[in-house]
PDB file of N, CA and C in Angstrom:
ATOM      1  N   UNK A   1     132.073 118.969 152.414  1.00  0.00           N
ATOM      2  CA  UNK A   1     131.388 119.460 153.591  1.00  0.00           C
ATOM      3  C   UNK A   1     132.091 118.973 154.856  1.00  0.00           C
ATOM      4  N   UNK A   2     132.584 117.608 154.886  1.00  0.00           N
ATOM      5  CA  UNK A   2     133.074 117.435 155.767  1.00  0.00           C
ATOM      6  C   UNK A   2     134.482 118.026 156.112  1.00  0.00           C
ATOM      7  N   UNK A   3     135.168 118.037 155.180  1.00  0.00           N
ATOM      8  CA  UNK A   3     136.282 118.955 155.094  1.00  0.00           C
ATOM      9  C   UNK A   3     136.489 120.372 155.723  1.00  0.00           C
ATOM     10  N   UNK A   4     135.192 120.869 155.185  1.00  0.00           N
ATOM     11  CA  UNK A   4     135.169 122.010 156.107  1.00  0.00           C
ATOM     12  C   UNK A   4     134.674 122.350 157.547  1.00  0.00           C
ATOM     13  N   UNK A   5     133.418 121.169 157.915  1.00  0.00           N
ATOM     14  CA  UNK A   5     133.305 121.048 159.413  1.00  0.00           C
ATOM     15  C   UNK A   5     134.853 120.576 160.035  1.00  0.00           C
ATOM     16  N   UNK A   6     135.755 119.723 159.564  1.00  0.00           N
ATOM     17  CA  UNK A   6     136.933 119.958 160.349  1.00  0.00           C
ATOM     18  C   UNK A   6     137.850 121.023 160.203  1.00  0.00           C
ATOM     19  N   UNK A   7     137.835 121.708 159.565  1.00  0.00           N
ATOM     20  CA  UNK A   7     138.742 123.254 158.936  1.00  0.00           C
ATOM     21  C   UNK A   7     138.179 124.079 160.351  1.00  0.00           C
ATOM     22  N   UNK A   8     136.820 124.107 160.191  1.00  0.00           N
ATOM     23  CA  UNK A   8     136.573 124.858 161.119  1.00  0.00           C
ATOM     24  C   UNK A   8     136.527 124.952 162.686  1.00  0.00           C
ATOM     25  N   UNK A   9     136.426 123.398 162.632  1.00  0.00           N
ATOM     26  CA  UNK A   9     136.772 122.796 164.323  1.00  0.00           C
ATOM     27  C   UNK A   9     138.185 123.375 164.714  1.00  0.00           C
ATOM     28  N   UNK A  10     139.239 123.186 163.662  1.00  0.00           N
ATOM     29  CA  UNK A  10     140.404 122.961 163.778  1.00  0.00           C
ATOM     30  C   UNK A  10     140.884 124.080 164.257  1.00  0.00           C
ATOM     31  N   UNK A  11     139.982 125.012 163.056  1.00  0.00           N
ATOM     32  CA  UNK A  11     140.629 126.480 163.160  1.00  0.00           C
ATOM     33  C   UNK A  11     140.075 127.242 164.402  1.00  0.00           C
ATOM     34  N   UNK A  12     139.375 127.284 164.941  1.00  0.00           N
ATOM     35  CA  UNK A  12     138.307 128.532 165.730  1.00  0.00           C
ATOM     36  C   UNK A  12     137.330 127.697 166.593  1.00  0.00           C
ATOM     37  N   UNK A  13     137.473 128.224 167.632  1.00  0.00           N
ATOM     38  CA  UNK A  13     136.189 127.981 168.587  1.00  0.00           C
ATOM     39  C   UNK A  13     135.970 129.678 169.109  1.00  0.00           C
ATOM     40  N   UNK A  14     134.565 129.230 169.307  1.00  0.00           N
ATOM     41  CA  UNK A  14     133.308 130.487 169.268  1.00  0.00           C
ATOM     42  C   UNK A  14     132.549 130.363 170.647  1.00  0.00           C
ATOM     43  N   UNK A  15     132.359 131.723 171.027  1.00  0.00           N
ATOM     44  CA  UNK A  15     131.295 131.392 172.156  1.00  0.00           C
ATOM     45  C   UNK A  15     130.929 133.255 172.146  1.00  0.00           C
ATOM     46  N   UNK A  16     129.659 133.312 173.226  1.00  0.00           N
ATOM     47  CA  UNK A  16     128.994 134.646 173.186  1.00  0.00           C
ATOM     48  C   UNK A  16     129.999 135.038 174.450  1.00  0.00           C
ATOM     49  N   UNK A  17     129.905 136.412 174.301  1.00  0.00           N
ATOM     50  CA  UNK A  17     130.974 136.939 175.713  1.00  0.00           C
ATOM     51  C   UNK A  17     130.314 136.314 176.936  1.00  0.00           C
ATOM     52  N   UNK A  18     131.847 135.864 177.613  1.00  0.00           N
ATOM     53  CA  UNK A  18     131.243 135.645 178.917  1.00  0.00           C
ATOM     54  C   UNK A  18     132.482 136.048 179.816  1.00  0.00           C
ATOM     55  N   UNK A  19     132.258 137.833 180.592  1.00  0.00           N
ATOM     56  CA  UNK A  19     133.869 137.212 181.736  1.00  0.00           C
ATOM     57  C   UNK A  19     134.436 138.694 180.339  1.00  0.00           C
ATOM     58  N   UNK A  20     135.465 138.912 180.409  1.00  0.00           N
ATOM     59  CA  UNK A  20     136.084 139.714 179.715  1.00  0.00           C
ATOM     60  C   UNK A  20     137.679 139.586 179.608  1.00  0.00           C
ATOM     61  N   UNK A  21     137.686 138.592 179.598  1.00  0.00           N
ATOM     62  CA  UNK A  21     139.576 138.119 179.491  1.00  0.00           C
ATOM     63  C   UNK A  21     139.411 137.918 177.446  1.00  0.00           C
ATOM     64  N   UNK A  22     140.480 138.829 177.244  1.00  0.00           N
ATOM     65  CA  UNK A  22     140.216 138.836 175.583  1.00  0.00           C
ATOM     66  C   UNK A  22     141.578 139.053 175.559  1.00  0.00           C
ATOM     67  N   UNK A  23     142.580 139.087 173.808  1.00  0.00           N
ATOM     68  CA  UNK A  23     143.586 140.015 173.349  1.00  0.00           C
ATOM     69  C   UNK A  23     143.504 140.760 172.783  1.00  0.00           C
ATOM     70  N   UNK A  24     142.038 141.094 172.133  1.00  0.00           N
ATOM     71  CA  UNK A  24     141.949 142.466 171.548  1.00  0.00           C
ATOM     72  C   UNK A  24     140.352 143.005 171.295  1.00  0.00           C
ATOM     73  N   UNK A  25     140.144 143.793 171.069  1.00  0.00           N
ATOM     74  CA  UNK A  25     138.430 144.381 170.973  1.00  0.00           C
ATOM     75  C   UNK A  25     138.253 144.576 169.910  1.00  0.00           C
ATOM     76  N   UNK A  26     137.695 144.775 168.990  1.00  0.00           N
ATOM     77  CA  UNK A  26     136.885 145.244 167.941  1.00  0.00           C
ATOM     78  C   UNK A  26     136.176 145.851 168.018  1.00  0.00           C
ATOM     79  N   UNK A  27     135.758 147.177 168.245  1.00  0.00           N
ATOM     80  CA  UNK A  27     134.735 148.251 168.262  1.00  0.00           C
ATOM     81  C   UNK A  27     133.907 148.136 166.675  1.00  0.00           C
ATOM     82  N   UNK A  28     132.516 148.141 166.596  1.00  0.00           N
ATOM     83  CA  UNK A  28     131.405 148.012 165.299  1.00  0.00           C
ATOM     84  C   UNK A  28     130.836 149.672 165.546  1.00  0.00           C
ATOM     85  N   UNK A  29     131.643 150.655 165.253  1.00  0.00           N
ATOM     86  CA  UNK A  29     130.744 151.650 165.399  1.00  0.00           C
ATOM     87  C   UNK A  29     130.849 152.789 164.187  1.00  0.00           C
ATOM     88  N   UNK A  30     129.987 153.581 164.363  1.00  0.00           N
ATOM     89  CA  UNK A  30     129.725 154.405 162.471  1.00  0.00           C
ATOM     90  C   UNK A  30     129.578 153.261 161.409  1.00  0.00           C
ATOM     91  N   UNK A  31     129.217 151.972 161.576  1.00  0.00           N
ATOM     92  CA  UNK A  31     128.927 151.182 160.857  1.00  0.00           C
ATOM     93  C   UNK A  31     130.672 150.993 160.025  1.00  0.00           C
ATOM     94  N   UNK A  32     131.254 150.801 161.300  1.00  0.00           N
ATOM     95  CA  UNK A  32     132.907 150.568 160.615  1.00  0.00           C
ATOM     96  C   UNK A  32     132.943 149.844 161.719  1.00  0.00           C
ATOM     97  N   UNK A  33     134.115 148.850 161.283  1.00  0.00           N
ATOM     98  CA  UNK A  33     135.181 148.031 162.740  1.00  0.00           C
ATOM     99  C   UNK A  33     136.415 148.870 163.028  1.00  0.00           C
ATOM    100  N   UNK A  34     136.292 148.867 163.803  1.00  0.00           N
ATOM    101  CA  UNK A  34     137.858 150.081 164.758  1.00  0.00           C
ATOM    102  C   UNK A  34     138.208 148.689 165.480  1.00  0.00           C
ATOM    103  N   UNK A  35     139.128 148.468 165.116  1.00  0.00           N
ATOM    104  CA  UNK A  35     140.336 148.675 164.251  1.00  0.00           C
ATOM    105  C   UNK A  35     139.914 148.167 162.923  1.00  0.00           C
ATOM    106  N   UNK A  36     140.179 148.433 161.828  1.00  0.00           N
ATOM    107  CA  UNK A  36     139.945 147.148 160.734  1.00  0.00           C
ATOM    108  C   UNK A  36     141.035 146.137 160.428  1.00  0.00           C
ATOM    109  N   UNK A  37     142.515 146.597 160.749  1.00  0.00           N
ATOM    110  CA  UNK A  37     143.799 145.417 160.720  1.00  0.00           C
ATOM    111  C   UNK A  37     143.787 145.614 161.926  1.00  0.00           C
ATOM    112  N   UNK A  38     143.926 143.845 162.346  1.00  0.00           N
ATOM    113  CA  UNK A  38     144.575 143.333 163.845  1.00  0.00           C
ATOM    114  C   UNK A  38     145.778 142.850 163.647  1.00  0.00           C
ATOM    115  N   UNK A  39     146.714 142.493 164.654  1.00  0.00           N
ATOM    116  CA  UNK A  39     147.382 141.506 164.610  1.00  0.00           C
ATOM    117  C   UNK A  39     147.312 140.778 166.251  1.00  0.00           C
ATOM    118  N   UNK A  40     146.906 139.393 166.347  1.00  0.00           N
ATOM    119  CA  UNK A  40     147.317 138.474 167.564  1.00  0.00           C
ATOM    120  C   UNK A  40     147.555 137.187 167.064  1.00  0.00           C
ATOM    121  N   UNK A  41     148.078 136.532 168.238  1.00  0.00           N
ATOM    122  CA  UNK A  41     148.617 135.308 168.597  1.00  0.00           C
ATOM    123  C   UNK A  41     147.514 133.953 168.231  1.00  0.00           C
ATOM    124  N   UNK A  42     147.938 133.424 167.430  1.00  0.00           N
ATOM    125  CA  UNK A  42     147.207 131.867 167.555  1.00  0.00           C
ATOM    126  C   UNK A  42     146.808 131.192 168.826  1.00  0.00           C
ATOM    127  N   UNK A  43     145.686 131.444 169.216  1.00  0.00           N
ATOM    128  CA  UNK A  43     144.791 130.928 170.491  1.00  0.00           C
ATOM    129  C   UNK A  43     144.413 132.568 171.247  1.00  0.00           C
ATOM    130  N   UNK A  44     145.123 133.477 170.948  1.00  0.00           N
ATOM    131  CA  UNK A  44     144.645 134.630 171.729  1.00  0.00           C
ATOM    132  C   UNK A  44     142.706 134.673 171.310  1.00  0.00           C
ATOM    133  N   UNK A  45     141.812 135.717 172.089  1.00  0.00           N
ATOM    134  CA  UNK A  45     140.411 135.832 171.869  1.00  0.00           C
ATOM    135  C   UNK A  45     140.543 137.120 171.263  1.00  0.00           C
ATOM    136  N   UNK A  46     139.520 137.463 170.563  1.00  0.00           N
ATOM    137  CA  UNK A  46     139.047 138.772 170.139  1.00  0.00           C
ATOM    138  C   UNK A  46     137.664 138.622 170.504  1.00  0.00           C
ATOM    139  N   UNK A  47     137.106 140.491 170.946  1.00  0.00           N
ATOM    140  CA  UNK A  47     135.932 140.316 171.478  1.00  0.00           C
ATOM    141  C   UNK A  47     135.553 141.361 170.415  1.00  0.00           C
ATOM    142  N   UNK A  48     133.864 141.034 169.711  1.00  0.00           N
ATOM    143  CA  UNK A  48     134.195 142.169 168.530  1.00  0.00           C
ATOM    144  C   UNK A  48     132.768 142.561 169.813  1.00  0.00           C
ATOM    145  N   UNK A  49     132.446 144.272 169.783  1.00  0.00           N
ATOM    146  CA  UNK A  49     131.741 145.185 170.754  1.00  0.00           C
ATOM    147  C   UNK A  49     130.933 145.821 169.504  1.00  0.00           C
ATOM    148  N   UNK A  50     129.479 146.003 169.547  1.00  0.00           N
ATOM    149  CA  UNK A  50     129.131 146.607 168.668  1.00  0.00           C
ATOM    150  C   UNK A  50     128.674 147.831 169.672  1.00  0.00           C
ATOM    151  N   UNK A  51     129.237 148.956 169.127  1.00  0.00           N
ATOM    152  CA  UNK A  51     128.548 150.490 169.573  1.00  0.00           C
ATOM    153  C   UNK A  51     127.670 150.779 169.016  1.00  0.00           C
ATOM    154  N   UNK A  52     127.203 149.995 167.722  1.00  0.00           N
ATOM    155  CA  UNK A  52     126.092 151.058 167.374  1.00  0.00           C
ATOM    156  C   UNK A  52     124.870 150.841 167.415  1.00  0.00           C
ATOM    157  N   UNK A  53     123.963 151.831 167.199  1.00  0.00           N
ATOM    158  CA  UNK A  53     122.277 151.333 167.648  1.00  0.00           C
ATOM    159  C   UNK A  53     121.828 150.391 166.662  1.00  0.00           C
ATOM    160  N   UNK A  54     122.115 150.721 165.616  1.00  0.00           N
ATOM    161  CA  UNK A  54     121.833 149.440 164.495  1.00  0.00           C
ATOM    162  C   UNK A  54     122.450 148.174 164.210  1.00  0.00           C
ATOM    163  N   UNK A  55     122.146 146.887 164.159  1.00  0.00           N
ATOM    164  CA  UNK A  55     122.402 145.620 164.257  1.00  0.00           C
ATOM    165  C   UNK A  55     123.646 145.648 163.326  1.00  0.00           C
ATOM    166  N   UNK A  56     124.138 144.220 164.106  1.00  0.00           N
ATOM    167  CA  UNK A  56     125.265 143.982 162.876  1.00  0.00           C
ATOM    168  C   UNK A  56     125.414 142.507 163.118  1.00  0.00           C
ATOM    169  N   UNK A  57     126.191 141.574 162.243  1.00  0.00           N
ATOM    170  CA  UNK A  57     126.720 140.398 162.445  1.00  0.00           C
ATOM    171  C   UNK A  57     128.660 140.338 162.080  1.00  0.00           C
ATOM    172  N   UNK A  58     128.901 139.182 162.459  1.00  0.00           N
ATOM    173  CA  UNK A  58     130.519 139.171 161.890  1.00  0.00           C
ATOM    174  C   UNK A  58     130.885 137.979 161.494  1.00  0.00           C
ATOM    175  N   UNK A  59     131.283 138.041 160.191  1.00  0.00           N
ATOM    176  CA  UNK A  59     131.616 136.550 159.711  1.00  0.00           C
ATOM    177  C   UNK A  59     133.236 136.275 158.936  1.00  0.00           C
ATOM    178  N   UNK A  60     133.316 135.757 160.096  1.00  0.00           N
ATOM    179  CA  UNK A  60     135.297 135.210 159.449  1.00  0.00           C
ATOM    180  C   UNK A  60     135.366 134.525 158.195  1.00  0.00           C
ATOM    181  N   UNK A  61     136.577 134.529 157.584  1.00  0.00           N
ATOM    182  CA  UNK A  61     137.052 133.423 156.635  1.00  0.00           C
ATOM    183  C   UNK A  61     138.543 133.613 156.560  1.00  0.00           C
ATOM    184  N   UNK A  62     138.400 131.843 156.149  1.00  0.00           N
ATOM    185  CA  UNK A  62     140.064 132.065 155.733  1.00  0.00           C
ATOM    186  C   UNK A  62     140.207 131.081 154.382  1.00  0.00           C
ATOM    187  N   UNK A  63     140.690 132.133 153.606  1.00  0.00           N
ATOM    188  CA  UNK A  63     140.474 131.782 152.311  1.00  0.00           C
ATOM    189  C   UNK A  63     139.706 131.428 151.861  1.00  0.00           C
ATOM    190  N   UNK A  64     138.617 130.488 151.157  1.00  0.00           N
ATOM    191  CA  UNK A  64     137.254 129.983 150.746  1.00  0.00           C
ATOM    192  C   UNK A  64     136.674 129.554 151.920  1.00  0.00           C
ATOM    193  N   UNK A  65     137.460 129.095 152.925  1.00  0.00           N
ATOM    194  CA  UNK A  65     136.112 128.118 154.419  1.00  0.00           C
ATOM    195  C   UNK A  65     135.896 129.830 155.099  1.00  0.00           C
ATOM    196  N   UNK A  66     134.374 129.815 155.530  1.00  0.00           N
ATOM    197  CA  UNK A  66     134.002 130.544 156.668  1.00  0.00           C
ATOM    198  C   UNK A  66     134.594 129.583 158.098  1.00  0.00           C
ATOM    199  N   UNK A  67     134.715 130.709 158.844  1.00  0.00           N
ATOM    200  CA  UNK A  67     135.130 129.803 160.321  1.00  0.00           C
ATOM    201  C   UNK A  67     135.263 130.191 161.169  1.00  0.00           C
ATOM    202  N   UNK A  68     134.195 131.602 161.423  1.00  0.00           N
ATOM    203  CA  UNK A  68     133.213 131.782 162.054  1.00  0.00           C
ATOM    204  C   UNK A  68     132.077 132.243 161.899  1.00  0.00           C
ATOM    205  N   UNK A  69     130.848 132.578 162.442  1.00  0.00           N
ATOM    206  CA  UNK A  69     130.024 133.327 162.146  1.00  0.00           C
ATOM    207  C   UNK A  69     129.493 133.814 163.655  1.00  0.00           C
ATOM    208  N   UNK A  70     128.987 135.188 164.076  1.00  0.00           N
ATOM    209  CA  UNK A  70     128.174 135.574 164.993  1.00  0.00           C
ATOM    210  C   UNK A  70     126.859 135.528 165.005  1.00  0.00           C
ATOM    211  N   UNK A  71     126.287 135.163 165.839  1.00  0.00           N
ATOM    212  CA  UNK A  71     124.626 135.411 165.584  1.00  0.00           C
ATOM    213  C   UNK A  71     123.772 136.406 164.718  1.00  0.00           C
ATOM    214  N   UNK A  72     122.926 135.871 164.108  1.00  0.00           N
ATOM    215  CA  UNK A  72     122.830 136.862 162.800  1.00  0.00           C
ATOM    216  C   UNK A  72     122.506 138.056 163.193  1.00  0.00           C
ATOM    217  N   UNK A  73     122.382 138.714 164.683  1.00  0.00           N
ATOM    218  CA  UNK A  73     122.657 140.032 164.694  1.00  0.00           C
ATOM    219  C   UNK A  73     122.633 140.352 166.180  1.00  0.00           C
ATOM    220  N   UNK A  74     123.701 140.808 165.911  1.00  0.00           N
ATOM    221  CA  UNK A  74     124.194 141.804 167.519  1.00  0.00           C
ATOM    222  C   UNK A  74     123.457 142.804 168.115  1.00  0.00           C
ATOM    223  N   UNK A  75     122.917 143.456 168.522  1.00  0.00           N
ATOM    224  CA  UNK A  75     122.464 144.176 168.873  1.00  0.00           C
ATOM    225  C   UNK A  75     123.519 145.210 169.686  1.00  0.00           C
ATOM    226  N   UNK A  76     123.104 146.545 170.046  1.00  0.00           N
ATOM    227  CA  UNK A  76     124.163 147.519 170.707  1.00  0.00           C
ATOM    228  C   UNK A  76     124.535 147.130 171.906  1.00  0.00           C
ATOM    229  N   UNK A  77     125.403 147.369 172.418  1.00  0.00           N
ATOM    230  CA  UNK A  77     126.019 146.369 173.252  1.00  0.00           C
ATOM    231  C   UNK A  77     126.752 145.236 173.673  1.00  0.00           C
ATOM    232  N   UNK A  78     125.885 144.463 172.644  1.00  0.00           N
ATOM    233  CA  UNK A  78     126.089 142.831 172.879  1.00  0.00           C
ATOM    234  C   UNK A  78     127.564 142.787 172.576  1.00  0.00           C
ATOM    235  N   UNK A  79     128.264 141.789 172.488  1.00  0.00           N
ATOM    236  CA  UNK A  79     129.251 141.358 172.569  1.00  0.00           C
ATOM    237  C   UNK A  79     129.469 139.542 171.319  1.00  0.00           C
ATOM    238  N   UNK A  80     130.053 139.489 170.695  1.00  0.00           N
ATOM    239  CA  UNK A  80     130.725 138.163 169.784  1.00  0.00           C
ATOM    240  C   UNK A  80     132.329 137.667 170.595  1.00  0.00           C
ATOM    241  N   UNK A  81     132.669 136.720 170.888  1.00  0.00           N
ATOM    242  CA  UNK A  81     134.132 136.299 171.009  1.00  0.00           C
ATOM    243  C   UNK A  81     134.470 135.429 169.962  1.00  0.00           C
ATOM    244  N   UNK A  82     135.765 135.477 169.626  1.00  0.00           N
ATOM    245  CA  UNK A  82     136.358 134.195 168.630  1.00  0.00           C
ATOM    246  C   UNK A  82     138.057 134.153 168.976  1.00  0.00           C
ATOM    247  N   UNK A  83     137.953 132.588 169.153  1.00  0.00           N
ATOM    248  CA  UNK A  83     139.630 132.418 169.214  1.00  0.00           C
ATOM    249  C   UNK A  83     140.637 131.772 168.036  1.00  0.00           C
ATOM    250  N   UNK A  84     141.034 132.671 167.718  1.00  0.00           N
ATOM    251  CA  UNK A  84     141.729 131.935 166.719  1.00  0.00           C
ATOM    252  C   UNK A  84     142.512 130.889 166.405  1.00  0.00           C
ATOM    253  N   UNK A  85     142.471 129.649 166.664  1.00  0.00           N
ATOM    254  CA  UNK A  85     143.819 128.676 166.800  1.00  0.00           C
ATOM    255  C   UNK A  85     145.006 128.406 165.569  1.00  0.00           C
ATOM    256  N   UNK A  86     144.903 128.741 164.426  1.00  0.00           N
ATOM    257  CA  UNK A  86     145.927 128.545 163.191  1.00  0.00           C
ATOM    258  C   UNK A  86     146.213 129.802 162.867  1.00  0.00           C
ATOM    259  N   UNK A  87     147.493 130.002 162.414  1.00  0.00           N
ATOM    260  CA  UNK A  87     147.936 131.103 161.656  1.00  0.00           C
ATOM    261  C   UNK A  87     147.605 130.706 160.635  1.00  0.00           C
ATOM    262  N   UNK A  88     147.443 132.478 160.273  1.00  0.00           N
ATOM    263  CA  UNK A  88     147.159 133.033 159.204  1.00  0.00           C
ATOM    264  C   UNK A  88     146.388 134.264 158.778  1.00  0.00           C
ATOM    265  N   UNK A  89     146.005 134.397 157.914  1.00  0.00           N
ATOM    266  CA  UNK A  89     145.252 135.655 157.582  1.00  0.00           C
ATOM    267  C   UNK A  89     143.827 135.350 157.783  1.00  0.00           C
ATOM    268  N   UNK A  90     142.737 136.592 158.515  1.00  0.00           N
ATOM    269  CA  UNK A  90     141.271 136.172 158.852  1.00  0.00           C
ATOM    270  C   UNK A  90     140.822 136.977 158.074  1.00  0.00           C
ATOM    271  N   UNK A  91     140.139 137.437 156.735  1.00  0.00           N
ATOM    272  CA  UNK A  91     138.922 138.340 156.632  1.00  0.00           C
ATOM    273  C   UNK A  91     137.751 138.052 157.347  1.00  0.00           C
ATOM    274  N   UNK A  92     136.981 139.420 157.518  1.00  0.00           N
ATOM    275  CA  UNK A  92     135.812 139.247 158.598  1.00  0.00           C
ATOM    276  C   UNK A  92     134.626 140.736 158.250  1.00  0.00           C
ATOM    277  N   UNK A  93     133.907 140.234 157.960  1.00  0.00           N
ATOM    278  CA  UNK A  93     132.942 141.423 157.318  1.00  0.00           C
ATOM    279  C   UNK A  93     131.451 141.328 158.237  1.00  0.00           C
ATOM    280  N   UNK A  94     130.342 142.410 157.766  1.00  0.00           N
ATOM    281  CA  UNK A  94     129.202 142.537 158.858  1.00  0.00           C
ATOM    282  C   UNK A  94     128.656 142.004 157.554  1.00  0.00           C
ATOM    283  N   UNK A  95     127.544 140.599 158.125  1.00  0.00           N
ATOM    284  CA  UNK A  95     126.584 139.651 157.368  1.00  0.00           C
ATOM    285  C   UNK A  95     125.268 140.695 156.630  1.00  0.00           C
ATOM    286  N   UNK A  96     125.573 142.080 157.676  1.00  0.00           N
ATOM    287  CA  UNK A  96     124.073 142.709 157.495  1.00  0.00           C
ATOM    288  C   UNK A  96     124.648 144.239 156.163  1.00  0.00           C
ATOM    289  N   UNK A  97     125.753 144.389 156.627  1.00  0.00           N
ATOM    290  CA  UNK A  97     125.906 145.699 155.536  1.00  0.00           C
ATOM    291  C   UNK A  97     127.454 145.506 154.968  1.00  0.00           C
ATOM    292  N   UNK A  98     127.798 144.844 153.264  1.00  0.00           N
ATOM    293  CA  UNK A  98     129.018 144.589 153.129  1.00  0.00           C
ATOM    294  C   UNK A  98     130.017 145.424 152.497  1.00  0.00           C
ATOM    295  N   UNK A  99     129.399 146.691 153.114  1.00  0.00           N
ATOM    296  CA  UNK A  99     130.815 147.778 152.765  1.00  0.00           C
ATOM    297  C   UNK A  99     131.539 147.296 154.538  1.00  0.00           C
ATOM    298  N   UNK A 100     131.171 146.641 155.605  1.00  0.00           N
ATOM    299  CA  UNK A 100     132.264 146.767 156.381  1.00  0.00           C
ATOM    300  C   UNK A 100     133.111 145.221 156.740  1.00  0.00           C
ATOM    301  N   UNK A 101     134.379 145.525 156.490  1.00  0.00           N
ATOM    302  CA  UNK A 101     134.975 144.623 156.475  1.00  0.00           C
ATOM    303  C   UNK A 101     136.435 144.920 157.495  1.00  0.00           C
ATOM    304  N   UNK A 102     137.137 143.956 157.518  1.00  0.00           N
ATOM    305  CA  UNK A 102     138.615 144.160 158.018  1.00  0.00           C
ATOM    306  C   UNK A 102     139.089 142.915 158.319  1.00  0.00           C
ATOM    307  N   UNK A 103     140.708 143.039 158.536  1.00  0.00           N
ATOM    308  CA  UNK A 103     141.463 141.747 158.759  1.00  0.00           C
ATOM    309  C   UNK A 103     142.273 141.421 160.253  1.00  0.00           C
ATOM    310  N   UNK A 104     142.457 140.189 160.472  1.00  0.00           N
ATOM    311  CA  UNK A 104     142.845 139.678 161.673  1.00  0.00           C
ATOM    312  C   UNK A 104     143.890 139.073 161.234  1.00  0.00           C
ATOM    313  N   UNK A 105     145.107 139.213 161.640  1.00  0.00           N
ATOM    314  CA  UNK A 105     146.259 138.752 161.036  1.00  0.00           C
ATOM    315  C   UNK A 105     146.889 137.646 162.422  1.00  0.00           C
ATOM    316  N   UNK A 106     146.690 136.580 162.180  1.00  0.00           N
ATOM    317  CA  UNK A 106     147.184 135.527 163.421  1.00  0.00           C
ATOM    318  C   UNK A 106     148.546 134.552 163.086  1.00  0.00           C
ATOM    319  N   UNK A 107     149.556 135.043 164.429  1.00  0.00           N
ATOM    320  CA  UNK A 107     150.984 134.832 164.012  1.00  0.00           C
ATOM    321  C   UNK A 107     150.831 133.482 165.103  1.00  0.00           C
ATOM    322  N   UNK A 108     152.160 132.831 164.681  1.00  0.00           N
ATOM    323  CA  UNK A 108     152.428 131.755 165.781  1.00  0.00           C
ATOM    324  C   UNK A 108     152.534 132.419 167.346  1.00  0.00           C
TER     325      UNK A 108
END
């Protein structure tokens, strides 16, 4: 457990949108992520945007640790940020419906 509270410190810091300085968007709409492959920079932000009227959540991993999670549900509109600090590969799926998924690919 402790292992992974530092995995996750290490890896990602989280906050709710505030301000709109990001490197990339994530659109949640038709109950899909547009884009579903990213690629950015280690420390760049992603802002995931949900369009649709029905709730969603978003939950990272990298490899077995989660390392992030969004509030268990977004509402239309709302807004999630996450910065990635380590390379590597992110899967990231909606907590509420798990046909939607996609990847964040973070380079040096």
């Amino acid at each position: 457990m402790r292992q992974r509270a530092f995995l996750s410190a290490a890896l990602v810091s989280t906050a709710l949108a505030l301000g709109n300085s990001y490197a990339a968007e994530v659109r949640i709409e038709n109950f899909a992520f547009a884009p579903e492959k990213l690629t950015v920079r280690a420390g760049e932000t992603i802002v995931f945007v949900n369009r649709d009227q029905a709730p969603h959540s978003v939950i990272g991993t990298m490899g077995e640790d989660e390392i992030f999670h969004s509030p268990e549900q977004l509402d239309e509109d709302e807004t999630f940020r996450v910065t990635l600090a380590r390379p590597g590969e992110v899967a990231f799926r909606c907590g509420l419906h798990s046909h939607m998924s996609g990847t964040i690919f973070v380079v040096p």
